[in-house]
C-alpha atoms as a PDB file:
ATOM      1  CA  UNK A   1     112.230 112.086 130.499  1.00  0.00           C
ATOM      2  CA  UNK A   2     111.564 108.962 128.808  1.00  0.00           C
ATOM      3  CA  UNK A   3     112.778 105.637 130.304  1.00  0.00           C
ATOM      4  CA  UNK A   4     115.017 103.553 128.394  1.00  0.00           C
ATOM      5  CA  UNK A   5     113.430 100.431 128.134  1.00  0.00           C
ATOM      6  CA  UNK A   6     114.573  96.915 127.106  1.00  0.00           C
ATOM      7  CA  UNK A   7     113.324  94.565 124.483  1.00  0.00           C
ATOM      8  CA  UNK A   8     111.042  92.488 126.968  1.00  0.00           C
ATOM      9  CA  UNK A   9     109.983  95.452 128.326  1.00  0.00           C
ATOM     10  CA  UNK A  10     109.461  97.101 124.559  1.00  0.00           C
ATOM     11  CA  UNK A  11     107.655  93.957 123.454  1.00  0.00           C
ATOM     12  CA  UNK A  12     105.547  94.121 126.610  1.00  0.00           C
ATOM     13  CA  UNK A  13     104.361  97.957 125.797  1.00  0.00           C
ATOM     14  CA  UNK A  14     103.927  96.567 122.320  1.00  0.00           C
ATOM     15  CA  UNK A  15     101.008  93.592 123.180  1.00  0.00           C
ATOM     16  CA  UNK A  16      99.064  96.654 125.699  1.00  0.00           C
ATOM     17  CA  UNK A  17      99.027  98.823 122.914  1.00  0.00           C
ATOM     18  CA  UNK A  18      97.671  96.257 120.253  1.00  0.00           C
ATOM     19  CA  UNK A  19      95.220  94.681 122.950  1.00  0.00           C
ATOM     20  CA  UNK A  20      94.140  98.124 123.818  1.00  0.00           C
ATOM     21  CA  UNK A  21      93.538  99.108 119.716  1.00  0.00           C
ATOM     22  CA  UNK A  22      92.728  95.978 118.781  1.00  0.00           C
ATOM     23  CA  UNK A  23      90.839  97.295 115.775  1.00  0.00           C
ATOM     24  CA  UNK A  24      94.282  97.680 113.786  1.00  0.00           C
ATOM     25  CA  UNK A  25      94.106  94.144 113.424  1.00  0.00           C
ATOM     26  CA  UNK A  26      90.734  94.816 110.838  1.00  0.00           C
ATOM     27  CA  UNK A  27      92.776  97.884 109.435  1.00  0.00           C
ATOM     28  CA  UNK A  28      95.894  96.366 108.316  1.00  0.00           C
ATOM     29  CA  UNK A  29      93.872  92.558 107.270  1.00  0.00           C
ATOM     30  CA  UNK A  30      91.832  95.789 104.786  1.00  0.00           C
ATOM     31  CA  UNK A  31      95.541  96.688 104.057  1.00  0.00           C
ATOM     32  CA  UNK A  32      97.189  93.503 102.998  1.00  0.00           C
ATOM     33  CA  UNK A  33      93.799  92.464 101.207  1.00  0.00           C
ATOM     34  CA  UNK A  34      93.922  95.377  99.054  1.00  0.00           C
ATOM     35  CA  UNK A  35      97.614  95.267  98.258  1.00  0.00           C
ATOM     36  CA  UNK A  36      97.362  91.601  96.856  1.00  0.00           C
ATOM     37  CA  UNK A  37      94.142  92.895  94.732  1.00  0.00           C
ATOM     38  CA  UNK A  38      95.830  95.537  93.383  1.00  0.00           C
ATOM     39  CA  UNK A  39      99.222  93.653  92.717  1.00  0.00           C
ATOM     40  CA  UNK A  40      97.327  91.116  90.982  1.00  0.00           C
ATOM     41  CA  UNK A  41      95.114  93.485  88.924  1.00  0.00           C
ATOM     42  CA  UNK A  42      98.381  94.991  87.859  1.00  0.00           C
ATOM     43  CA  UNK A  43     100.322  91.376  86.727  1.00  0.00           C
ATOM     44  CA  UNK A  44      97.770  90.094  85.219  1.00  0.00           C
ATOM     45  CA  UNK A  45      97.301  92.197  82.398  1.00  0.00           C
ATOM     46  CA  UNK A  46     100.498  92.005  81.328  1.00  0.00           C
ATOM     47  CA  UNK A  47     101.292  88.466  81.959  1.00  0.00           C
ATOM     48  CA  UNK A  48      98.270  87.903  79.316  1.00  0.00           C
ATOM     49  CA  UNK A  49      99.838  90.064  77.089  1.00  0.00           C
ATOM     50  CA  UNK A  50     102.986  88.559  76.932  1.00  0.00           C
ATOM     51  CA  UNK A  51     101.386  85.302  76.756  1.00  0.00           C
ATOM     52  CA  UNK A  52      99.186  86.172  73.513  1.00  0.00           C
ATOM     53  CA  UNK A  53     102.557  87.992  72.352  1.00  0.00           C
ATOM     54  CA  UNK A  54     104.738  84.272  72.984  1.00  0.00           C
ATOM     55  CA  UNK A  55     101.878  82.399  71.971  1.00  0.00           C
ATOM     56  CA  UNK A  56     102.043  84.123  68.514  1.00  0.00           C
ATOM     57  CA  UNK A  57     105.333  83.808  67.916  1.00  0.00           C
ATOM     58  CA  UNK A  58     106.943  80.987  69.496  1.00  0.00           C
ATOM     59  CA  UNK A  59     106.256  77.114  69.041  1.00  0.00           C
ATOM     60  CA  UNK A  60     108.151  75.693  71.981  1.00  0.00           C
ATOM     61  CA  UNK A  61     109.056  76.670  75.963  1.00  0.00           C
ATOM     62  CA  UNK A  62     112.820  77.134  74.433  1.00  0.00           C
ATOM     63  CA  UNK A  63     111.605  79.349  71.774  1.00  0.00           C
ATOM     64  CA  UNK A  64     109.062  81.365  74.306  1.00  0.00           C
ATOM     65  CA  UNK A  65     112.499  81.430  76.527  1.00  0.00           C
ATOM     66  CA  UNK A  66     114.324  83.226  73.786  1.00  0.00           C
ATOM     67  CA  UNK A  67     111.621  85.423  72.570  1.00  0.00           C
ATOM     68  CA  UNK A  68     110.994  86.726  76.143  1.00  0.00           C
ATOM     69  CA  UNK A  69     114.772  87.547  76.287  1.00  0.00           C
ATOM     70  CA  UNK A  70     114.235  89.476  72.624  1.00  0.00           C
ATOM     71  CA  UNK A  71     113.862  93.810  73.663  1.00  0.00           C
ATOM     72  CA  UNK A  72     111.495  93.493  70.591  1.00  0.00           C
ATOM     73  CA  UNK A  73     108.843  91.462  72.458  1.00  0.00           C
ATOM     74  CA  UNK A  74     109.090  94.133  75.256  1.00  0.00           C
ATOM     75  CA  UNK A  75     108.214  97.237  72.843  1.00  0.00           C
ATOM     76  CA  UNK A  76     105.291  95.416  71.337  1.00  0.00           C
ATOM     77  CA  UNK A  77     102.658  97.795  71.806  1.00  0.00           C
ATOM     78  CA  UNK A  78     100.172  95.460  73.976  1.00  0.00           C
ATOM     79  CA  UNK A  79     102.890  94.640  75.944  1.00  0.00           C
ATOM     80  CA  UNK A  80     103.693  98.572  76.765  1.00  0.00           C
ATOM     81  CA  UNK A  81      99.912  99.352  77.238  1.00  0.00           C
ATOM     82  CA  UNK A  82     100.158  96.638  79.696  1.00  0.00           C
ATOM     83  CA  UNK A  83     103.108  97.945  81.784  1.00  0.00           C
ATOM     84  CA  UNK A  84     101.891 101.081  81.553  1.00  0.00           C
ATOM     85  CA  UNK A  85      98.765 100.020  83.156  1.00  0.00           C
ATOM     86  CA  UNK A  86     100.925  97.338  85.861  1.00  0.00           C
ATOM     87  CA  UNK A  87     102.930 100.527  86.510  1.00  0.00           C
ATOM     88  CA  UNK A  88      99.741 102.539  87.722  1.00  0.00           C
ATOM     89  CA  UNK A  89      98.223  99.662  89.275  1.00  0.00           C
ATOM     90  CA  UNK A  90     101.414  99.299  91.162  1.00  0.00           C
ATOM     91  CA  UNK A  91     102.005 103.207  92.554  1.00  0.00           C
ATOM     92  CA  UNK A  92      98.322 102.687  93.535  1.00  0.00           C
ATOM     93  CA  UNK A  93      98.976  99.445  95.245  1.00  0.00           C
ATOM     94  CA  UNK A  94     101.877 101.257  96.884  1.00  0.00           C
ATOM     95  CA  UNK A  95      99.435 104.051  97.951  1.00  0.00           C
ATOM     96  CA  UNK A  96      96.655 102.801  99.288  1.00  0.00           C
ATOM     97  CA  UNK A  97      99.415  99.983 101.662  1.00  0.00           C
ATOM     98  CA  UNK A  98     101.121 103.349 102.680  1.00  0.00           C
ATOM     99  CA  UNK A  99      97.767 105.156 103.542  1.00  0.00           C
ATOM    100  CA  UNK A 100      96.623 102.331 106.170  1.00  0.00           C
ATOM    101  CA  UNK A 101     100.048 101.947 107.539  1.00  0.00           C
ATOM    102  CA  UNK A 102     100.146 105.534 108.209  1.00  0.00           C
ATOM    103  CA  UNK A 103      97.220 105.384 109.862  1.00  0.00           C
ATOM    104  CA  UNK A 104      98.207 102.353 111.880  1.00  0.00           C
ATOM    105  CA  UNK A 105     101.245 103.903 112.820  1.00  0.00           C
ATOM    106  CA  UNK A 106      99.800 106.684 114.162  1.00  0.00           C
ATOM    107  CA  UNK A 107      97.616 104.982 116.082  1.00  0.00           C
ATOM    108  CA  UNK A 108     100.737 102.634 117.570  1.00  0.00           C
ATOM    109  CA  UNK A 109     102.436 106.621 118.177  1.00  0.00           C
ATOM    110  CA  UNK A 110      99.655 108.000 119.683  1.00  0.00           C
ATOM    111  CA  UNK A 111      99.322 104.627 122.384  1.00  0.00           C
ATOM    112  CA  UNK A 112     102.764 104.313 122.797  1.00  0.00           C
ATOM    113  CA  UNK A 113     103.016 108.178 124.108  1.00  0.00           C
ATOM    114  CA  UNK A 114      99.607 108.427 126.227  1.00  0.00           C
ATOM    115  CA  UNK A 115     100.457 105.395 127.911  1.00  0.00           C
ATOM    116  CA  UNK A 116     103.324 107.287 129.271  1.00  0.00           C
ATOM    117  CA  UNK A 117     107.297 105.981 130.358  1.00  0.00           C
ATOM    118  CA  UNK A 118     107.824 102.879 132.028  1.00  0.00           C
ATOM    119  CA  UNK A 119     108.209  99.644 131.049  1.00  0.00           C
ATOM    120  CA  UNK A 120     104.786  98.351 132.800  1.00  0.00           C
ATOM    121  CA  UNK A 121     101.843 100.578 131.801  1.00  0.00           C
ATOM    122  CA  UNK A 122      98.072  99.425 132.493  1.00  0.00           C
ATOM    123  CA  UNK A 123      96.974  98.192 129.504  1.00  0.00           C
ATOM    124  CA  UNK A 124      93.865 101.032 129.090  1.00  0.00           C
ATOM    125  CA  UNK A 125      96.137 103.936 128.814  1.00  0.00           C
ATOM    126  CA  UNK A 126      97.005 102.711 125.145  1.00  0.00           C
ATOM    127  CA  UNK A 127      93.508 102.946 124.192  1.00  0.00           C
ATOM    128  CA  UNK A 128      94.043 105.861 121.369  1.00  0.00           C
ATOM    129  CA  UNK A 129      91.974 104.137 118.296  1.00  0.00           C
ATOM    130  CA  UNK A 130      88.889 105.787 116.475  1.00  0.00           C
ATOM    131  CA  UNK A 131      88.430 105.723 112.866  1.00  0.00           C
ATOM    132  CA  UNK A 132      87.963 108.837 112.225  1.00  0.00           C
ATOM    133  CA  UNK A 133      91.287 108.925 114.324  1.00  0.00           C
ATOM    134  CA  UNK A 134      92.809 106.749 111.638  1.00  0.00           C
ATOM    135  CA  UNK A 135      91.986 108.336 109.225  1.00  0.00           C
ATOM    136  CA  UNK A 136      93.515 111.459 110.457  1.00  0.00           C
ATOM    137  CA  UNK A 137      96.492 109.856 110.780  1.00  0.00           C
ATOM    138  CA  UNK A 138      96.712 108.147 108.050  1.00  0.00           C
ATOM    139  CA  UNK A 139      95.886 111.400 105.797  1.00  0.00           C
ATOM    140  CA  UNK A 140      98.726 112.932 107.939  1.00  0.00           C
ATOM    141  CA  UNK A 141     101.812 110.944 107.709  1.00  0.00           C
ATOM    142  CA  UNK A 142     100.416 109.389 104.119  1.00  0.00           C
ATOM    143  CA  UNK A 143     103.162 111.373 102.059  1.00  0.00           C
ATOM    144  CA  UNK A 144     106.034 110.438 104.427  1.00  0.00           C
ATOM    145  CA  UNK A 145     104.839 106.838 103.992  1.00  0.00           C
ATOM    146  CA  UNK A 146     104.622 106.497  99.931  1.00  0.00           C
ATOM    147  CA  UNK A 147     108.044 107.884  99.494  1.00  0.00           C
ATOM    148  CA  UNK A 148     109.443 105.658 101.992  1.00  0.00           C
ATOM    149  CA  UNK A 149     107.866 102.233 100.437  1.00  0.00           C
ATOM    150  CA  UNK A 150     109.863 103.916  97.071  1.00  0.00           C
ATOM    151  CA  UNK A 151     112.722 104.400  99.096  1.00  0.00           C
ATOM    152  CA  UNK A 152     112.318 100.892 100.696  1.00  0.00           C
ATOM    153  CA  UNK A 153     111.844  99.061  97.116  1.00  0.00           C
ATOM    154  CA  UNK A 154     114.869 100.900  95.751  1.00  0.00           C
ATOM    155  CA  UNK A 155     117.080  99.243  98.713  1.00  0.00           C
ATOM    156  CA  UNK A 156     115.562  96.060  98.343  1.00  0.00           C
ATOM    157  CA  UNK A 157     116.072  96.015  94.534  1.00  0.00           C
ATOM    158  CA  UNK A 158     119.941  96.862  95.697  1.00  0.00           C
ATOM    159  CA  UNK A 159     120.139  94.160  97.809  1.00  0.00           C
ATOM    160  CA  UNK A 160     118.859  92.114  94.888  1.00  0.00           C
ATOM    161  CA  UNK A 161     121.182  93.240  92.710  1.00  0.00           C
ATOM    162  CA  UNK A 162     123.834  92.573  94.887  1.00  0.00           C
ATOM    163  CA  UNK A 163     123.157  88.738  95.272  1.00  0.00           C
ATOM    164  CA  UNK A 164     123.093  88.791  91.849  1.00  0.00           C
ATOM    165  CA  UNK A 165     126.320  90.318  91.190  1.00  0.00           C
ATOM    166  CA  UNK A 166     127.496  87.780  94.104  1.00  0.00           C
ATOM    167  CA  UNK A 167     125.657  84.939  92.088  1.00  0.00           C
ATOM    168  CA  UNK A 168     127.376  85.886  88.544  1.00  0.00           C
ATOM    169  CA  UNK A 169     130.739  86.351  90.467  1.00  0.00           C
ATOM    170  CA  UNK A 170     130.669  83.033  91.652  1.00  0.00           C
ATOM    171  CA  UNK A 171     129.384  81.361  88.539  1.00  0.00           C
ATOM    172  CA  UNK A 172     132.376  83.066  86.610  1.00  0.00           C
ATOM    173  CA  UNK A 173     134.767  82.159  88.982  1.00  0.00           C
ATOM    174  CA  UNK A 174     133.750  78.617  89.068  1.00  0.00           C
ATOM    175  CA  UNK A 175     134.325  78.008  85.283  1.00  0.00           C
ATOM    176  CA  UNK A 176     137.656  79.713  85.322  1.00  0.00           C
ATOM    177  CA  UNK A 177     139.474  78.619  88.849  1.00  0.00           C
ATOM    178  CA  UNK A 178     137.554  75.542  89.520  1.00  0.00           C
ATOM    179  CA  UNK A 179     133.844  74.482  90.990  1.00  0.00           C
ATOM    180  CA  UNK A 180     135.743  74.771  94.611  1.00  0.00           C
ATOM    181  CA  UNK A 181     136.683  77.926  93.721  1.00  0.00           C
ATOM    182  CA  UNK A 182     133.292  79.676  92.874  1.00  0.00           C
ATOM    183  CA  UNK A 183     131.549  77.896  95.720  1.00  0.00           C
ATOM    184  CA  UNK A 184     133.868  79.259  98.306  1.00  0.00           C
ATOM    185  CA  UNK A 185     133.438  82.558  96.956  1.00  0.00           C
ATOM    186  CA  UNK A 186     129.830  82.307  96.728  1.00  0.00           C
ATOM    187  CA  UNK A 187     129.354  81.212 100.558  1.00  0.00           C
ATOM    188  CA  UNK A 188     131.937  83.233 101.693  1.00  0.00           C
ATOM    189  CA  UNK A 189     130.365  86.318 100.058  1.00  0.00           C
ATOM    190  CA  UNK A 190     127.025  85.150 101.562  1.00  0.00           C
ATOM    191  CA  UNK A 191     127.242  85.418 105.040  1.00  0.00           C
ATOM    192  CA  UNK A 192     128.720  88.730 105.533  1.00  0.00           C
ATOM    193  CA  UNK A 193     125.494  89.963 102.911  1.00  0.00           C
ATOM    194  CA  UNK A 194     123.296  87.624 104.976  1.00  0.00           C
ATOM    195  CA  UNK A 195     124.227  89.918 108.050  1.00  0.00           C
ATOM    196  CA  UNK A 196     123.934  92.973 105.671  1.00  0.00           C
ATOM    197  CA  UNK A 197     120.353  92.344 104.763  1.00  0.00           C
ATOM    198  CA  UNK A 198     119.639  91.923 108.390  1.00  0.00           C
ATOM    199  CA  UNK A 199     120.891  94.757 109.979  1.00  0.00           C
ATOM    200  CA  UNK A 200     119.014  96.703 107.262  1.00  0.00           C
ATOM    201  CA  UNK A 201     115.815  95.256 107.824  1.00  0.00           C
ATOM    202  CA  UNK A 202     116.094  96.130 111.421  1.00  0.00           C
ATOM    203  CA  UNK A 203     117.088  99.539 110.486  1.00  0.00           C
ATOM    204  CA  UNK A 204     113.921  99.699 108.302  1.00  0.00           C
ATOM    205  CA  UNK A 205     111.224  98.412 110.867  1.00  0.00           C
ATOM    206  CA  UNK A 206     113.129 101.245 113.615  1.00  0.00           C
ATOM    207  CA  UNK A 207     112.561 103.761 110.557  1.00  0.00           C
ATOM    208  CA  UNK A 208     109.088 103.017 110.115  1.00  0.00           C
ATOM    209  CA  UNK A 209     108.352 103.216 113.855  1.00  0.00           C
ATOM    210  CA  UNK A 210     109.783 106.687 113.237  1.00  0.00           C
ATOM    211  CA  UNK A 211     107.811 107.632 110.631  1.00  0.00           C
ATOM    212  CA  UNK A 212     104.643 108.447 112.899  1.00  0.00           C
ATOM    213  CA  UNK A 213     106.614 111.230 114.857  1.00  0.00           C
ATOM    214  CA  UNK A 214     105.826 115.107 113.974  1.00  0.00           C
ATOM    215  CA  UNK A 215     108.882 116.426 112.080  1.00  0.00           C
ATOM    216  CA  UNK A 216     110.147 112.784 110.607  1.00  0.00           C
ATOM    217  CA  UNK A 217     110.367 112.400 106.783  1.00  0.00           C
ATOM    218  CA  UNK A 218     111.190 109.252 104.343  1.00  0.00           C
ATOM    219  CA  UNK A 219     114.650 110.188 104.203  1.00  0.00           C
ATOM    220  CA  UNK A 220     115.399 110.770 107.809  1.00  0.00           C
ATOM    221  CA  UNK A 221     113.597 108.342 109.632  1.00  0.00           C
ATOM    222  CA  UNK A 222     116.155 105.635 107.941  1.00  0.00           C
ATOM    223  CA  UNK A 223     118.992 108.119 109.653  1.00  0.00           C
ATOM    224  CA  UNK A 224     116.812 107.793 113.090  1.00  0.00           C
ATOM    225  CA  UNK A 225     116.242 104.018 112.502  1.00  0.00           C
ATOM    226  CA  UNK A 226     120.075 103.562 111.890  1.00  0.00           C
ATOM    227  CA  UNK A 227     120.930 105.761 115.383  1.00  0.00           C
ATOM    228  CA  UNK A 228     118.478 103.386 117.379  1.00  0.00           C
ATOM    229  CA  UNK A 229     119.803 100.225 116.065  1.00  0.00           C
ATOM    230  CA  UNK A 230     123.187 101.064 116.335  1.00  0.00           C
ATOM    231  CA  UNK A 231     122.473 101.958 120.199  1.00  0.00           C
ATOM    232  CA  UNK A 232     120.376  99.098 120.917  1.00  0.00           C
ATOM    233  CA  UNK A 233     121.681  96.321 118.714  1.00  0.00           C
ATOM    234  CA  UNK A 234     120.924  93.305 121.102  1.00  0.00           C
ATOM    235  CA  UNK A 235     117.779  94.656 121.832  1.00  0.00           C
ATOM    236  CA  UNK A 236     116.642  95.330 118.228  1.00  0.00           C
ATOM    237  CA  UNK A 237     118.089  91.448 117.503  1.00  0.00           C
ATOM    238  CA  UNK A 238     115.896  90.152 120.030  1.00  0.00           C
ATOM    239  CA  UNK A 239     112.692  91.368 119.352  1.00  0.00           C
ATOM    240  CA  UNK A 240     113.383  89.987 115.678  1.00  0.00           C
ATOM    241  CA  UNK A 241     114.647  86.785 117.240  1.00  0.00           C
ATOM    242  CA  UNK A 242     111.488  86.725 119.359  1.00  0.00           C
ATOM    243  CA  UNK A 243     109.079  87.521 116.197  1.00  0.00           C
ATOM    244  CA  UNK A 244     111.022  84.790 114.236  1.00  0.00           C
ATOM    245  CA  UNK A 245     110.427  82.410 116.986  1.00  0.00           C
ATOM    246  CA  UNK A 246     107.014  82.921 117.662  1.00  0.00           C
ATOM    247  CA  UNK A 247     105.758  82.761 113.552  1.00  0.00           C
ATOM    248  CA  UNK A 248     107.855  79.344 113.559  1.00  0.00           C
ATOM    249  CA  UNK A 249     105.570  78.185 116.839  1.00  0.00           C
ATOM    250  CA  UNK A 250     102.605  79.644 115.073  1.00  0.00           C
ATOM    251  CA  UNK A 251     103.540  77.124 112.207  1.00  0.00           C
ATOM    252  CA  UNK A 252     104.180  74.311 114.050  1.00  0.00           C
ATOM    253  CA  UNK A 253     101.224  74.472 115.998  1.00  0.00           C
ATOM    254  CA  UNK A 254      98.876  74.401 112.649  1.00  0.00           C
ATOM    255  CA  UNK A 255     101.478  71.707 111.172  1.00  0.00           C
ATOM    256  CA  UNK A 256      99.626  68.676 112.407  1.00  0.00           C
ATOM    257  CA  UNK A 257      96.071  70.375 111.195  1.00  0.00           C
ATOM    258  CA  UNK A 258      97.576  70.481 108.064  1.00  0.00           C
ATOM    259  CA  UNK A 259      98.825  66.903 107.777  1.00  0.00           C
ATOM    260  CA  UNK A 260      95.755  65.668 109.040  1.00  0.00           C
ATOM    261  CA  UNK A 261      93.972  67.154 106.062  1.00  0.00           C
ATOM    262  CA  UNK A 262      96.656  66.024 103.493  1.00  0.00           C
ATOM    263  CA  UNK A 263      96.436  62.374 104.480  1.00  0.00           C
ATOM    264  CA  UNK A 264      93.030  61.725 106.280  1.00  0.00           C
ATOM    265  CA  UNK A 265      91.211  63.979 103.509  1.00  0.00           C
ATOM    266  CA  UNK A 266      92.785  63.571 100.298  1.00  0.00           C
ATOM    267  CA  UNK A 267      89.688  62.221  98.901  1.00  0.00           C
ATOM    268  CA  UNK A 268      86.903  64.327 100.472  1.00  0.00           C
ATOM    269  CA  UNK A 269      87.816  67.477  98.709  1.00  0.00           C
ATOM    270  CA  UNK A 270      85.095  70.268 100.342  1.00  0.00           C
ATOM    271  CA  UNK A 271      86.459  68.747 103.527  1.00  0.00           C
ATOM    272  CA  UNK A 272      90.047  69.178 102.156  1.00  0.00           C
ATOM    273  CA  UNK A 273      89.198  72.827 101.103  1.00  0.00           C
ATOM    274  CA  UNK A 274      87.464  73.834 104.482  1.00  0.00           C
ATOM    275  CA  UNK A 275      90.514  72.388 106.437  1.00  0.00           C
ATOM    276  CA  UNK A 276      93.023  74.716 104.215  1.00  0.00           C
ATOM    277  CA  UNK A 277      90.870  77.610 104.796  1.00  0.00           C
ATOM    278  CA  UNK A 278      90.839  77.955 108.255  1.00  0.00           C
ATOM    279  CA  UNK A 279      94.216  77.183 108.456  1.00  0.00           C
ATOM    280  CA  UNK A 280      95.205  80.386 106.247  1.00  0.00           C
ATOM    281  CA  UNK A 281      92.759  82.213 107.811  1.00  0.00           C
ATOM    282  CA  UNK A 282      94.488  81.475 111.291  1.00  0.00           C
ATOM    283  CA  UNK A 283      97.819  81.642 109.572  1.00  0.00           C
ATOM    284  CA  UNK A 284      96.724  85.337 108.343  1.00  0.00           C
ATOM    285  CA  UNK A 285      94.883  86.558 111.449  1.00  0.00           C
ATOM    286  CA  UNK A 286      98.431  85.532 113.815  1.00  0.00           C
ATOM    287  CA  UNK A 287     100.667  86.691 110.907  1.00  0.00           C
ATOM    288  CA  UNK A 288      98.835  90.067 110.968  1.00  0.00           C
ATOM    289  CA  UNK A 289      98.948  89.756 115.176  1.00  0.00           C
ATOM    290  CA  UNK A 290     102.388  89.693 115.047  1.00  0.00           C
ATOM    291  CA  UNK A 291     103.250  92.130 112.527  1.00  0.00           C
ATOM    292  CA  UNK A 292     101.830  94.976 114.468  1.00  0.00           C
ATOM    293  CA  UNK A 293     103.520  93.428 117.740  1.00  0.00           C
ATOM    294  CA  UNK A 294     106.616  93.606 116.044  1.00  0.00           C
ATOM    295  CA  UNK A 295     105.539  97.364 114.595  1.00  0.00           C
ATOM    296  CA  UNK A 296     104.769  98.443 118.084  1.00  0.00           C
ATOM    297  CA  UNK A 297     107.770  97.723 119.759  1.00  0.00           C
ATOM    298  CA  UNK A 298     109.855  99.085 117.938  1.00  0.00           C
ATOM    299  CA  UNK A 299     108.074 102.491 117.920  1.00  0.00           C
ATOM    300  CA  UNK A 300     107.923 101.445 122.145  1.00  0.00           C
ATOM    301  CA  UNK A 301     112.084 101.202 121.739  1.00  0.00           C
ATOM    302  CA  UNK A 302     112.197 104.123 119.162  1.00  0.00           C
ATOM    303  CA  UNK A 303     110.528 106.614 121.405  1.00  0.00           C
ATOM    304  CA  UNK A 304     112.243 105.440 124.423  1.00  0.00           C
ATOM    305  CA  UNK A 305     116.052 105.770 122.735  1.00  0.00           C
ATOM    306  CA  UNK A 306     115.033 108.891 121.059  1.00  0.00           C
ATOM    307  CA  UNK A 307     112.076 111.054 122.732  1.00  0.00           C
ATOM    308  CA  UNK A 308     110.097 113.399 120.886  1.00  0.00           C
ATOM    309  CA  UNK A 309     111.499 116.888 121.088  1.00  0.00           C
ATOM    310  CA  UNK A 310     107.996 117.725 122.253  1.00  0.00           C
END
């Protein structure tokens, strides 16, 4: 039987079993390098399409406004080769994030369940990662993970759409019952969506924990995620309070780097440059650290709230 553990004791598990596979560190940097080539690749084709279409046929920023607002513009035909081609660049974007984190996942699985139950486990025991191991994994649980980046997009785009509608029905109200009116509908609307959005995006890093487990699916991790959270709310609230807390420390700590360079090297610009690089290339390295912390305790909590039938 599996020990319930708590979120000190999840985040604990968590740093053994990235220490121990340390290499997922190189595997998802590969990941988020590749998915901000490919999302590039994929804008920029048709950003300079709609540029030489606006450039053609409007004289001023208000008349590019109301051309890009014109369906005509849209059905040009460089403009549809181009989001034809943003659209493939895109799922493959999407594909090649999902491989590595299905990989990395497994890995983070794998740890979590040779290190055995407890919340203190020698460090060692977590020690799972091979490449060819990765890759295994990653070829594994790939399917599971593209349809569940769709799945994810489509609820972002909801929650989108709702601050929108939240946004409109504010704006609406405000010109009919008064500016008091629409702002106290806007912030009062806010915070109970604020909460919303957070609740699902712990139920979304519980359901990708889940995602590495034999039997799970894009569809039914999200009703695993949702069973863990609901059981462990505080818990699940603390670890993110814990990850939010230790990125804003990670900031702070390069702030005065950074203000040094803005002020001391303002006119020594390869100085200037050299500063700004290593501090996004520290920024990236302890972003990526504590991405897969976060990642691995929640699959730490996952497992422990709901075992594998195995």
């Amino acid at each position: 039987m599996v020990q319930r553990l708590s979120a000190l004791d999840a985040l604990g598990r968590a740093l053994a079993n990235v220490r121990a596979n340390w290499e997922l560190l190189l595997a998802q940097a590969a990941a988020t390098v590749a998915l901000a080539a490919l999302l590039v690749a994929s804008l920029l084709p048709l950003g300079i399409a709609l540029g030489w279409t606006l450039a053609g046929l409007a004289g001023s920023p208000a008349e590019a406004l109301s051309q890009l607002a014109d369906p005509a513009t849209w059905l040009s035909a460089g403009v549809l080769a181009a989001l034809a081609g943003a659209t493939l660049l895109g799922t493959l974007a999407i594909a090649v994030y999902a491989w590595f984190q299905a990989g990395i996942f497994g890995v983070l699985a794998a740890g979590d369940r040779q290190a055995g139950s407890g919340p203190r486990r020698p460090w060692a025991l977590y020690r799972t990662f091979g490449w060819s191991d990765l890759a295994g994994w990653a070829g594994h649980g790939f399917w599971r993970f593209f349809g569940w980046y769709h799945l994810y997009l489509l609820i972002v785009t909801g929650a989108m759409a709702l601050f929108g509608a939240l946004l409109l029905a504010a704006v609406l109200v405000g010109r009919s019952q008064g500016v008091a009116a629409g702002f106290g509908l806007g912030c009062g609307g806010l915070l109970p969506l604020l909460f919303l959005l957070l609740y699902v995006s712990l139920v979304a890093a519980a359901a990708k924990a889940d995602l590495a487990r034999d039997g799970s699916g894009a569809a039914s991790s999200w009703r695993r995620g949702g069973r863990v959270v609901a059981r462990r709310l505080g818990a699940s609230l603390l670890l993110f309070v814990l990850l939010l807390a230790a990125s804003t420390a990670a900031s702070m700590l390069l702030l005065p780097l950074q203000l040094l360079s803005e002020l001391g090297l303002g006119e020594q610009l390869g100085a200037y440059l050299a500063v700004q690089l290593v501090v996004a290339a520290v920024q990236t390295v302890l972003g990526t650290l504590l991405g897969l912390v976060y990642g691995a305790a929640f699959v730490a909590l996952v497992r422990a709230e709901l075992p594998d039938p195995a």
